[in-house]
C-alpha atoms as a PDB file:
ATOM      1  CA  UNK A   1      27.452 -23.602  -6.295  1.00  0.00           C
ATOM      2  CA  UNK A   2      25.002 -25.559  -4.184  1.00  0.00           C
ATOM      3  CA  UNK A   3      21.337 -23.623  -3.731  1.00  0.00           C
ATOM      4  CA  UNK A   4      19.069 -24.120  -1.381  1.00  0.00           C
ATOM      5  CA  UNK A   5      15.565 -25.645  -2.261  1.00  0.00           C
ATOM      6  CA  UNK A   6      13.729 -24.132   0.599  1.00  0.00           C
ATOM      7  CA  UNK A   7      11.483 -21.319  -0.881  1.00  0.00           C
ATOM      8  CA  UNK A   8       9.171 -18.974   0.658  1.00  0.00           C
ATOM      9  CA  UNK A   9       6.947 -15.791  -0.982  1.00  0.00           C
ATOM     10  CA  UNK A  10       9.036 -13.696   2.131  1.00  0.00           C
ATOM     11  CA  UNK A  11      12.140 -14.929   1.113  1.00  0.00           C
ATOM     12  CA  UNK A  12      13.884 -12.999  -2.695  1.00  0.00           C
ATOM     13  CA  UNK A  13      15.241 -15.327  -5.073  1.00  0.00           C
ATOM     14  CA  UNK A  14      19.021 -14.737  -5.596  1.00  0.00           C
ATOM     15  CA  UNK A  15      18.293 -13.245  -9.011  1.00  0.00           C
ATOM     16  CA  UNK A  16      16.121 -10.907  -7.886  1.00  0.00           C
ATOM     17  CA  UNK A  17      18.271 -10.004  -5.203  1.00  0.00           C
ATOM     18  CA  UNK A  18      20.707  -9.035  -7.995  1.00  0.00           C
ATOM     19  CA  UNK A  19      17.997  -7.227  -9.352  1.00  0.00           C
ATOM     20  CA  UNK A  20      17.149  -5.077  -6.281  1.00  0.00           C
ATOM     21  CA  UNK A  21      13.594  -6.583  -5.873  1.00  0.00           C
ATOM     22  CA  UNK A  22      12.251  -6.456  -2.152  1.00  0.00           C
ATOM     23  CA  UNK A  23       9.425  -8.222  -1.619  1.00  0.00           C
ATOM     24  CA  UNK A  24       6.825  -5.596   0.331  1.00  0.00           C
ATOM     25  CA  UNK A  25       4.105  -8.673   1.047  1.00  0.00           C
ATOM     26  CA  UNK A  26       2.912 -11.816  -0.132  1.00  0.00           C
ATOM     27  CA  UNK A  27      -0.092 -14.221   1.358  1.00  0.00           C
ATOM     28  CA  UNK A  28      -3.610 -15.580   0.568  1.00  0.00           C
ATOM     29  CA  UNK A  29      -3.070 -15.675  -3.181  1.00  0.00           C
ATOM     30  CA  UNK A  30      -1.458 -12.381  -3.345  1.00  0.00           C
ATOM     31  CA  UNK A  31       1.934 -10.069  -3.485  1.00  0.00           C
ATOM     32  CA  UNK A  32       3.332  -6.497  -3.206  1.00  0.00           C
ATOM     33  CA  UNK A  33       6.873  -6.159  -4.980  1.00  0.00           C
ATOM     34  CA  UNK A  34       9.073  -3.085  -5.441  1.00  0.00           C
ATOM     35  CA  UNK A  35      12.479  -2.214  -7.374  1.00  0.00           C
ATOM     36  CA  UNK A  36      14.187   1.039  -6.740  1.00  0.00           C
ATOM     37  CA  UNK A  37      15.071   2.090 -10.262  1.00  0.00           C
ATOM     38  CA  UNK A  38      18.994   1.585  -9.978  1.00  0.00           C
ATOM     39  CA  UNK A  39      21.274   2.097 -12.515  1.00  0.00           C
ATOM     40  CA  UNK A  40      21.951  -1.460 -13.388  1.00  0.00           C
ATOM     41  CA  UNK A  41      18.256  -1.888 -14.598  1.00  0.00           C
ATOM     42  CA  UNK A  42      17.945   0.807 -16.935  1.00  0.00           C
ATOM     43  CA  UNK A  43      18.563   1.767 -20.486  1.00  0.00           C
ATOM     44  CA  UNK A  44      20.743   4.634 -20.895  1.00  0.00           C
ATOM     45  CA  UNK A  45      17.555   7.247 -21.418  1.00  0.00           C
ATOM     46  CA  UNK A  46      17.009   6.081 -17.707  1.00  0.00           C
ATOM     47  CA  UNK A  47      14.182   3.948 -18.607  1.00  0.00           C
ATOM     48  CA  UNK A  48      13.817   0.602 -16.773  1.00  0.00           C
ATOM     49  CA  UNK A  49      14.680  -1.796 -18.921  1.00  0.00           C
ATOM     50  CA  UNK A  50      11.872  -4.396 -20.501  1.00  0.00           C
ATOM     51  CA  UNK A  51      13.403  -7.476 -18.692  1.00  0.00           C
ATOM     52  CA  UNK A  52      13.875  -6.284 -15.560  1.00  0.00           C
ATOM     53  CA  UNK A  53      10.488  -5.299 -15.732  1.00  0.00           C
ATOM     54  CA  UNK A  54       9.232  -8.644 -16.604  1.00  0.00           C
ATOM     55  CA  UNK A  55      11.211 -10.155 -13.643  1.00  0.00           C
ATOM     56  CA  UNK A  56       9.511  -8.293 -11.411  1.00  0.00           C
ATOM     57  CA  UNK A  57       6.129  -8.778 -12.734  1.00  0.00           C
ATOM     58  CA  UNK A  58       6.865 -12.771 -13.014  1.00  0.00           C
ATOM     59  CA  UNK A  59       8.425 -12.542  -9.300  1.00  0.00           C
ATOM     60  CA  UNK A  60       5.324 -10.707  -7.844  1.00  0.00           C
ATOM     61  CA  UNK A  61       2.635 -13.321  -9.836  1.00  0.00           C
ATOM     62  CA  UNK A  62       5.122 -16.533  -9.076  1.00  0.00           C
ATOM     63  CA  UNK A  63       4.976 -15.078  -4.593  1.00  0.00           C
ATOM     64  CA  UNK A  64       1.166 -14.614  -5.135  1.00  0.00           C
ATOM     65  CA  UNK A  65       0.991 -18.423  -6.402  1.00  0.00           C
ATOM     66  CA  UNK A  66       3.778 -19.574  -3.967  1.00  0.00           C
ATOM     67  CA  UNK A  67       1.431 -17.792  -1.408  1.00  0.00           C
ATOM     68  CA  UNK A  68      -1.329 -20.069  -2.503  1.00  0.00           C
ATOM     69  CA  UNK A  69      -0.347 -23.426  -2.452  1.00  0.00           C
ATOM     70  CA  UNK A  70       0.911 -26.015   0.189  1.00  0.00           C
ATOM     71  CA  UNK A  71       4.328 -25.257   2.290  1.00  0.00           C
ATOM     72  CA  UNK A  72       5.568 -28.694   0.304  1.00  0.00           C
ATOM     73  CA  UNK A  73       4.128 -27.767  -3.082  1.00  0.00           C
ATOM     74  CA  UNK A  74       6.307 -26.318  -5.765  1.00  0.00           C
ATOM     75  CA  UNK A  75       5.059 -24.206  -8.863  1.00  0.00           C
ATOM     76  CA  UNK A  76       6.922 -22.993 -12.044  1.00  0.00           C
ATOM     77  CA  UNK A  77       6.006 -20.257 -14.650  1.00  0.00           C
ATOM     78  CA  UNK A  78       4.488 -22.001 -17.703  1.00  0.00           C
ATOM     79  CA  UNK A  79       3.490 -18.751 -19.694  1.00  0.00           C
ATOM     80  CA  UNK A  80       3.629 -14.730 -18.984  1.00  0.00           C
ATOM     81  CA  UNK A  81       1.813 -12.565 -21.213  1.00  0.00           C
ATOM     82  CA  UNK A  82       3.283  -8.499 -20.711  1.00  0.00           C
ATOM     83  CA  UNK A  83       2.069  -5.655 -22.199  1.00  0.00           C
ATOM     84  CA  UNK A  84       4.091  -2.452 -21.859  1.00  0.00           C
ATOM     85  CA  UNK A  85       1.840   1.088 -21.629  1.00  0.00           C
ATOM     86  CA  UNK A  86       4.642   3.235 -20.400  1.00  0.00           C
ATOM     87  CA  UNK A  87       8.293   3.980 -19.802  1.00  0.00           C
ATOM     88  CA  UNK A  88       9.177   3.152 -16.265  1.00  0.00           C
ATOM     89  CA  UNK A  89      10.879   6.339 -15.785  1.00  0.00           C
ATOM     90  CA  UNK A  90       9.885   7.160 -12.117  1.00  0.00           C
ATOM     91  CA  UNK A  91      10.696   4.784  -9.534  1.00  0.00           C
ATOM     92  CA  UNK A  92      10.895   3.032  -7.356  1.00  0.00           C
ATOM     93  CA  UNK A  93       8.443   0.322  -9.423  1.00  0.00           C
ATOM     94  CA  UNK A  94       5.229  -1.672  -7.278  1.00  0.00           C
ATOM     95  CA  UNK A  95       4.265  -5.025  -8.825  1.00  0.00           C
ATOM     96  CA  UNK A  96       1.283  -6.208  -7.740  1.00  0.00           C
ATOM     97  CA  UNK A  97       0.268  -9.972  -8.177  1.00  0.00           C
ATOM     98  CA  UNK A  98      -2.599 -12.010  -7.448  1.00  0.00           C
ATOM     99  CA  UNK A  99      -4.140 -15.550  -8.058  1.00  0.00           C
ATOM    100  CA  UNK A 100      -7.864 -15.734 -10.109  1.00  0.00           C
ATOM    101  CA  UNK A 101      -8.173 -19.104 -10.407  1.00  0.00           C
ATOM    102  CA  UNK A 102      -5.854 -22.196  -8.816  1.00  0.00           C
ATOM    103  CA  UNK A 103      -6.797 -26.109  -9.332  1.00  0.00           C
ATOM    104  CA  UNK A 104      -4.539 -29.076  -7.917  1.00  0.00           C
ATOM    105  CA  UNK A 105      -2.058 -28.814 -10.799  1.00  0.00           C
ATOM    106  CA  UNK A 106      -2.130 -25.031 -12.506  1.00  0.00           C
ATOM    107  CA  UNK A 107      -2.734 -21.463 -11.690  1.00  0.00           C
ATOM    108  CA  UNK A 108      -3.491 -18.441 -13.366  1.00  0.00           C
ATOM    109  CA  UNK A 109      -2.196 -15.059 -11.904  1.00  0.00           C
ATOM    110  CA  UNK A 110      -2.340 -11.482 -13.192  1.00  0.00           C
ATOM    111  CA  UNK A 111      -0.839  -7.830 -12.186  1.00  0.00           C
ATOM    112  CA  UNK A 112       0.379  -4.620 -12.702  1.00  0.00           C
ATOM    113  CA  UNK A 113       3.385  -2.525 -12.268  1.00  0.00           C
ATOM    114  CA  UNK A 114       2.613   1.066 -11.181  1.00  0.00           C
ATOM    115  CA  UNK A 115       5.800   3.406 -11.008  1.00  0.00           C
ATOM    116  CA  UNK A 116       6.234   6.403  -8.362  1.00  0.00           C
ATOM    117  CA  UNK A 117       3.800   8.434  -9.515  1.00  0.00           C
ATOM    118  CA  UNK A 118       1.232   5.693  -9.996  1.00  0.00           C
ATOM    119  CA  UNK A 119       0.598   5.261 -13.353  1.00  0.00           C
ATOM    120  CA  UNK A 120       0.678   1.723 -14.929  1.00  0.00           C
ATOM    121  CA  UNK A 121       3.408   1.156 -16.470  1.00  0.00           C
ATOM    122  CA  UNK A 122       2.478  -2.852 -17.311  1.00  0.00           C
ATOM    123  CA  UNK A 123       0.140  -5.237 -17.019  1.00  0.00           C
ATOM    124  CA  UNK A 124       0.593  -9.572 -17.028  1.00  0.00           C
ATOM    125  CA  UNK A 125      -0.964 -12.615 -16.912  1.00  0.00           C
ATOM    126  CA  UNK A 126       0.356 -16.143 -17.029  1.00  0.00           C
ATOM    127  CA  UNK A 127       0.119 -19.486 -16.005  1.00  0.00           C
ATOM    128  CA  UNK A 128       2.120 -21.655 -13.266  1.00  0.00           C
ATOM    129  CA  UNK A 129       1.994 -25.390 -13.011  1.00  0.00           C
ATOM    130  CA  UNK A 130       2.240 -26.729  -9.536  1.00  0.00           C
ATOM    131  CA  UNK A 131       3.827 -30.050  -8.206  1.00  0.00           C
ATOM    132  CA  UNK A 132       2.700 -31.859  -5.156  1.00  0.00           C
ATOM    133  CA  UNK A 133       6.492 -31.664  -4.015  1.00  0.00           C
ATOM    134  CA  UNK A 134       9.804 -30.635  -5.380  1.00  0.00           C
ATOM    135  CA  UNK A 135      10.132 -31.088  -9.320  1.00  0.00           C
ATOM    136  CA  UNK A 136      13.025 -33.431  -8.890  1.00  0.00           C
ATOM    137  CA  UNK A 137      11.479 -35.345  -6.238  1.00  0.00           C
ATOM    138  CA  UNK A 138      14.032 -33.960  -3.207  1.00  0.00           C
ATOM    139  CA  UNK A 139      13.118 -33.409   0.023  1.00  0.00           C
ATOM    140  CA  UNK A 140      15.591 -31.208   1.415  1.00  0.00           C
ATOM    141  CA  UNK A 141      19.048 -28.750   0.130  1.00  0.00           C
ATOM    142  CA  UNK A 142      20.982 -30.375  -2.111  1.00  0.00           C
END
C-alpha cells in the first residue's frame, strides 16, 4: 500500500479515520478533536477504551504542533504522558491540544479530553521533535 506524505492538521490520519476521530479545528498552535463513542472503541462496560483514548489525545497535541510549524516541516511524537481521571462513558469525546513552548527542533504540547457532559476525563503532555523536511528526506508521495 503506497501512502501519501502530504499531511495537514485539517486532514485525519487513516488510523484515526478507523478510529472515528474528526478533527473539529486546528491552527496557531492549537486543536479541537472529537470521537463519537462507537462500539469499536469501547470495552464491553461501554467505557472507551484506554488506547483509543490516547490516540485521540496524541492526534489532537500532534494537529496543534503540525499547526505550528512550517507547511514543509515534519514532527513526530517523542513522549506522551496520560493520566486517566474518569471513565469515558458519555460521548461523543473533545480533545483539546495546544503548543506551550516550540524551538527549531522540539515541542511541548498538553490537553484534555472532556466527554459529553464535560467533565475531564484525561489530561497529557508530551514532546514532538520536528524536522526541517520529511524524516526520510522525500519531497513528494512515494
Amino acid at each position: 500500500m503506497t501512502m501519501s506524505t502530504e499531511r495537514t492538521p485539517i486532514s485525519p490520519t487513516p488510523f484515526g479515520t478507523h478510529l472515528g476521530i474528526e478533527i473539529i479545528e486546528a491552527g496557531a498552535g492549537a486543536a479541537s478533536l472529537r470521537l463519537p463513542l462507537a462500539a469499536h472503541v469501547c470495552n464491553r462496560r461501554g467505557v472507551a477504551h484506554g488506547g483509543a483514548v490516547a490516540s485521540l489525545l496524541d492526534s489532537a497535541l500532534g494537529a496543534a504542533v503540525i499547526s505550528s510549524i512550517a507547511p514543509e516541516a515534519w514532527c513526530g511524537t517523542l513522549q506522551l504522558s496520560i493520566q486517566y481521571s474518569d471513565p469515558a462513558r458519555h460521548g461523543p469525546l473533545v480533545a483539546t491540544g495546544r503548543v506551550v513552548r516550540r524551538g527549531r527542533h522540539v515541542a511541548f504540547a498538553e490537553g484534555e479530553v472532556t466527554d459529553a457532559r464535560g467533565r475531564v476525563v484525561a489530561r497529557a503532555h508530551g514532546t514532538w521533535t520536528i524536522w526541517p523536511g520529511h524524516p526520510d528526506g522525500k519531497s513528494g508521495p512515494d
